[in-house]
Protein backbone atom coordinates (compact mmCIF):
# COMPACT_ATOMS: atom_id res chain seq x y z
CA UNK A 1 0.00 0.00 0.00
CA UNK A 2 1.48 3.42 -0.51
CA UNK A 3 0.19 6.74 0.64
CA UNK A 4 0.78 10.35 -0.07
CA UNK A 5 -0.71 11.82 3.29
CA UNK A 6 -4.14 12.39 1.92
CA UNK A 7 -5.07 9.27 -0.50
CA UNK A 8 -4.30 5.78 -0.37
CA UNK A 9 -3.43 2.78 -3.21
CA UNK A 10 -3.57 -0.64 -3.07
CA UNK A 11 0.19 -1.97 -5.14
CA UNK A 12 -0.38 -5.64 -4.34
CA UNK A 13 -2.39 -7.87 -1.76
CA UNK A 14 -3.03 -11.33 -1.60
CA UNK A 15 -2.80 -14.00 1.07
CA UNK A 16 -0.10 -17.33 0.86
CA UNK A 17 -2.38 -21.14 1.20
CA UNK A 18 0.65 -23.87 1.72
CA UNK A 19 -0.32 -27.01 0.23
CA UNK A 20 -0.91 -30.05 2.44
CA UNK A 21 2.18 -32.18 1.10
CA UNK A 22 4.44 -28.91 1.65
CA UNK A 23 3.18 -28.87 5.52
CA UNK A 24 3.55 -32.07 5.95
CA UNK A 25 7.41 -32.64 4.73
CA UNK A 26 8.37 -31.05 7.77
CA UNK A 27 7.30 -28.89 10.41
CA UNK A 28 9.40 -25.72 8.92
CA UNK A 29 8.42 -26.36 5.03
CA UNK A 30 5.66 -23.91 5.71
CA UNK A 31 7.07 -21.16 7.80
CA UNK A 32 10.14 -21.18 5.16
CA UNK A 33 7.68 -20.87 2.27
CA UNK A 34 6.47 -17.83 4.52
CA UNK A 35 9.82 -16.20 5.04
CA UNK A 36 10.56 -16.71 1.16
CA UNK A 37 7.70 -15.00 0.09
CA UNK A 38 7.80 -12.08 2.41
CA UNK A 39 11.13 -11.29 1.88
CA UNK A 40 10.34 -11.54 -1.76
CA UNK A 41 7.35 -9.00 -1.58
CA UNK A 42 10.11 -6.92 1.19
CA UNK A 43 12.60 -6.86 -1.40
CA UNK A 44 10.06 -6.19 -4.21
CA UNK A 45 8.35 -3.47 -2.90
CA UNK A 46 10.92 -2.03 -0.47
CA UNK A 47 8.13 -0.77 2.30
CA UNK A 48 9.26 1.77 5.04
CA UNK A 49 7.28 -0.41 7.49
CA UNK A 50 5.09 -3.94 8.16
CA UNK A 51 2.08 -3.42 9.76
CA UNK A 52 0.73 -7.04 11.52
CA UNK A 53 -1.97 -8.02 13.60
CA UNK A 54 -0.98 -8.96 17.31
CA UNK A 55 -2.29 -12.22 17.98
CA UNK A 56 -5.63 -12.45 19.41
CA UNK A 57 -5.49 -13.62 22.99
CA UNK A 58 -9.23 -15.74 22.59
CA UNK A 59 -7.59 -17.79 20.11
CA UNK A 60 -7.15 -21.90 20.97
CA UNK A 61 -3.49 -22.63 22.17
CA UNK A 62 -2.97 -24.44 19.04
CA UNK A 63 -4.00 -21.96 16.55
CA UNK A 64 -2.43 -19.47 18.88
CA UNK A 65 0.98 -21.37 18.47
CA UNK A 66 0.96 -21.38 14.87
CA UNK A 67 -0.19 -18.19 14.23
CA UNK A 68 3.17 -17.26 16.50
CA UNK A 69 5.29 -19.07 14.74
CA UNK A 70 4.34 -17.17 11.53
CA UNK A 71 4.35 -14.48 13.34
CA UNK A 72 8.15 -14.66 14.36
CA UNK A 73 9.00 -15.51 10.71
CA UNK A 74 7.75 -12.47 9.46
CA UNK A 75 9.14 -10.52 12.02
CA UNK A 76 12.70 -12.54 11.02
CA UNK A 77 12.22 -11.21 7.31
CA UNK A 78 11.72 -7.76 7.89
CA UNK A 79 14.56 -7.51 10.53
CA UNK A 80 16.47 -9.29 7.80
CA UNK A 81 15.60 -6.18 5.60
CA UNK A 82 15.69 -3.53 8.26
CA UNK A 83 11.71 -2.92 7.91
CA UNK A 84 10.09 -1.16 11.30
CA UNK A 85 7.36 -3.69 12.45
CA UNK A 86 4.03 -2.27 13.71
CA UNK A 87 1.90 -4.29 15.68
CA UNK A 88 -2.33 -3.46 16.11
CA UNK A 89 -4.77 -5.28 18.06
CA UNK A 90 -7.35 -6.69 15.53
CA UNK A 91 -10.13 -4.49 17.25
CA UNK A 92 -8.01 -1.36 16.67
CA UNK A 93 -7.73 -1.95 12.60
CA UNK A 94 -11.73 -2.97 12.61
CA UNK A 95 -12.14 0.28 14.22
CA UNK A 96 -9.65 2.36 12.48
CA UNK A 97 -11.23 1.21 9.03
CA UNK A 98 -15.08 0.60 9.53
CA UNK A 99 -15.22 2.63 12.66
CA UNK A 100 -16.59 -0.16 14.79
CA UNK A 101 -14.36 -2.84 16.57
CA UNK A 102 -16.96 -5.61 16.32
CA UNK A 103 -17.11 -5.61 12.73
CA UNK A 104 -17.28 -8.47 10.99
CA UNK A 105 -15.19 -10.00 7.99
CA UNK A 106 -17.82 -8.57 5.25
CA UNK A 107 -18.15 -5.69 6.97
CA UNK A 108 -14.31 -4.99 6.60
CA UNK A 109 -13.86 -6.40 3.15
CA UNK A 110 -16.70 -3.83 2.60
CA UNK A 111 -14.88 -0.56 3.92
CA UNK A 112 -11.34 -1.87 2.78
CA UNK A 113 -12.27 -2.23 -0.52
CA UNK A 114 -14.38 1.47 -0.70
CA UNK A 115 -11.27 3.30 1.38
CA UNK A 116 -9.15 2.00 -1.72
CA UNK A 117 -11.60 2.47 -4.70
CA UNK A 118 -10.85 -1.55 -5.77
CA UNK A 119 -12.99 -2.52 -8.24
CA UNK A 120 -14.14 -6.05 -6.40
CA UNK A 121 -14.14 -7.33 -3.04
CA UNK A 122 -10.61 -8.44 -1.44
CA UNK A 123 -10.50 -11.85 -1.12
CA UNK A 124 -9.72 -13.96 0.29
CA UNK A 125 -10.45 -12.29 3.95
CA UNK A 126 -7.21 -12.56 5.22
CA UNK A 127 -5.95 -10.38 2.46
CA UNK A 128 -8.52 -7.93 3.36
CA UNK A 129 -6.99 -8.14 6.92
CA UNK A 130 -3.72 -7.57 5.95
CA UNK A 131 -5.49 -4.35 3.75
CA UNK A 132 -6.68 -3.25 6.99
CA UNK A 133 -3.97 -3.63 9.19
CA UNK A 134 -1.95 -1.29 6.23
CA UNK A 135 -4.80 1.28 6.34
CA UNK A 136 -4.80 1.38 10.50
CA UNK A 137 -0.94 2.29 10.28
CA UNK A 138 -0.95 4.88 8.11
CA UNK A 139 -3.96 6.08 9.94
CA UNK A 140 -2.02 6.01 13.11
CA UNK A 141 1.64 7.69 11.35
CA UNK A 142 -0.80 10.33 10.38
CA UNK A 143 -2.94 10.37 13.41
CA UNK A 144 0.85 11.19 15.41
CA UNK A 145 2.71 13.08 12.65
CA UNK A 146 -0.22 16.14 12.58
CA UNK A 147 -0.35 15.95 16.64
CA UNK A 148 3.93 15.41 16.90
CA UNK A 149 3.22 12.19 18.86
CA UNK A 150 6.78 10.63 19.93
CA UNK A 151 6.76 7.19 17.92
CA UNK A 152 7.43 5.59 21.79
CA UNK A 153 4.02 6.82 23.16
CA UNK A 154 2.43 5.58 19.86
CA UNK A 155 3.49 2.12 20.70
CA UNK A 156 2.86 2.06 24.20
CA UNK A 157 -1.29 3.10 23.31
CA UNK A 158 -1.40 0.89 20.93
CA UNK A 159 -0.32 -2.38 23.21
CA UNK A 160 -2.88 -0.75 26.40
CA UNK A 161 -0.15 0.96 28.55
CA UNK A 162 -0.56 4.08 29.55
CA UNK A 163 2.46 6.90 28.86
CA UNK A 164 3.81 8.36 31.79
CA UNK A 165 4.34 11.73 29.85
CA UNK A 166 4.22 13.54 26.92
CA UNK A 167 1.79 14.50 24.67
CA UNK A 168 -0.40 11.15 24.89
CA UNK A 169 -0.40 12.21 28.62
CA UNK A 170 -1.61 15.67 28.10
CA UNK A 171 -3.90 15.53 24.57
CA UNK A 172 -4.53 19.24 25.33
CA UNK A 173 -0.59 20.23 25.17
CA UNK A 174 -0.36 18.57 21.96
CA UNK A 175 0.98 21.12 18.50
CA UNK A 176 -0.67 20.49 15.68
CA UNK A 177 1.85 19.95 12.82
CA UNK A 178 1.77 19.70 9.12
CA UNK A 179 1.11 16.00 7.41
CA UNK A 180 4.18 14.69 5.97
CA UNK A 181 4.56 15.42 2.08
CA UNK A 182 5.98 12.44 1.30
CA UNK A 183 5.11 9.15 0.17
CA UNK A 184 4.70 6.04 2.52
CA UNK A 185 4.75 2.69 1.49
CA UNK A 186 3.13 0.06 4.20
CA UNK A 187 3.76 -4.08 3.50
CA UNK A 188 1.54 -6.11 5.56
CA UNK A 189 1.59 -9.94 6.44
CA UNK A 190 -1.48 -11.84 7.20
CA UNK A 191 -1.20 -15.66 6.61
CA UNK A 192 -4.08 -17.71 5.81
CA UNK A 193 -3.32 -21.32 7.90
CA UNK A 194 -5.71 -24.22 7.31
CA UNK A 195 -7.11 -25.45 10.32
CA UNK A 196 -5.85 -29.00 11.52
């Protein structure tokens, strides 16, 4: 996704499905088919930063697990390619994009696909995720670029804690600052794993 400050564009989405016989060859056949392709798409599109969704804490253990260990892999890659990880609670993207953290996966795919004029629907869901989770970061860079947010406090909102000073301690004391000119370019990982 890339942004000029005001608009939005959609370069590329899609969402990785590992074939059963790849899985089962061995336990890291899939997470290294997930490292090769995002480093591909990190060396393809050279992003100034991956936007992920934390893992969601209502999960079962075992999808929990997994969705961990894709989670560090991506994390590997873009530390391999010196890409700034951001991390968002899935309520926070639902919110950021459809303006209500309940939303459902329509719902999103809805709102995704109007916020980036696309033609048809994102699919499969998970890309439409990983949309989202772009969209709620560069909502948030501009959100704390016009208010001069320190990047620190950012992160500490977004993961429930609360700053200890600052501007996110005193909204009021906030300065207002001009949007950033120039363009940003967001990757985001979502992986689509088939239940066992």
């Amino acid at each position: 996704m890339e942004s000029d400050g005001r608009s939005c564009r959609c370069l590329h989405y899609g969402a990785l499905k590992v074939a059963d016989k790849i899985r089962k060859e061995s336990a890291g056949a899939a997470l290294e088919a997930v490292h090769s392709l995002v480093s591909r798409l990190l060396r393809d599109f050279a992003p100034d930063a991956l936007a992920v969704e934390s893992i969601f804490s209502a999960l079962n253990v075992r999808t929990a697990l997994r969705l961990a260990e894709v989670r560090g892999v991506v994390l590997l890659a873009a530390a391999q390619h010196g890409v700034e990880v951001h991390s968002y609670a899935p309520r926070l993207i639902k919110a950021s994009v459809t303006g209500y953290g309940h939303a459902d996966k329509r719902q999103l795919q809805l709102m995704v696909r109007s916020v980036l004029g696309l033609v048809e629907i994102p699919e499969p869901s998970d890309a439409a995720d990983a949309l989202a989770a772009a969209l709620c970061h560069l909502q948030n860079e501009q959100f704390r670029a016009r208010f001069a947010i320190p990047v620190e406090a950012a992160r500490r909102s977004r993961v429930g804690q609360a700053p200890q000073s600052g501007p996110m301690a005193r909204p009021a004391q906030a300065r207002p600052t001009a949007p950033r000119q120039n363009s940003s370019r967001v990757q985001t990982a979502r992986q689509a794993l088939p239940s066992q």
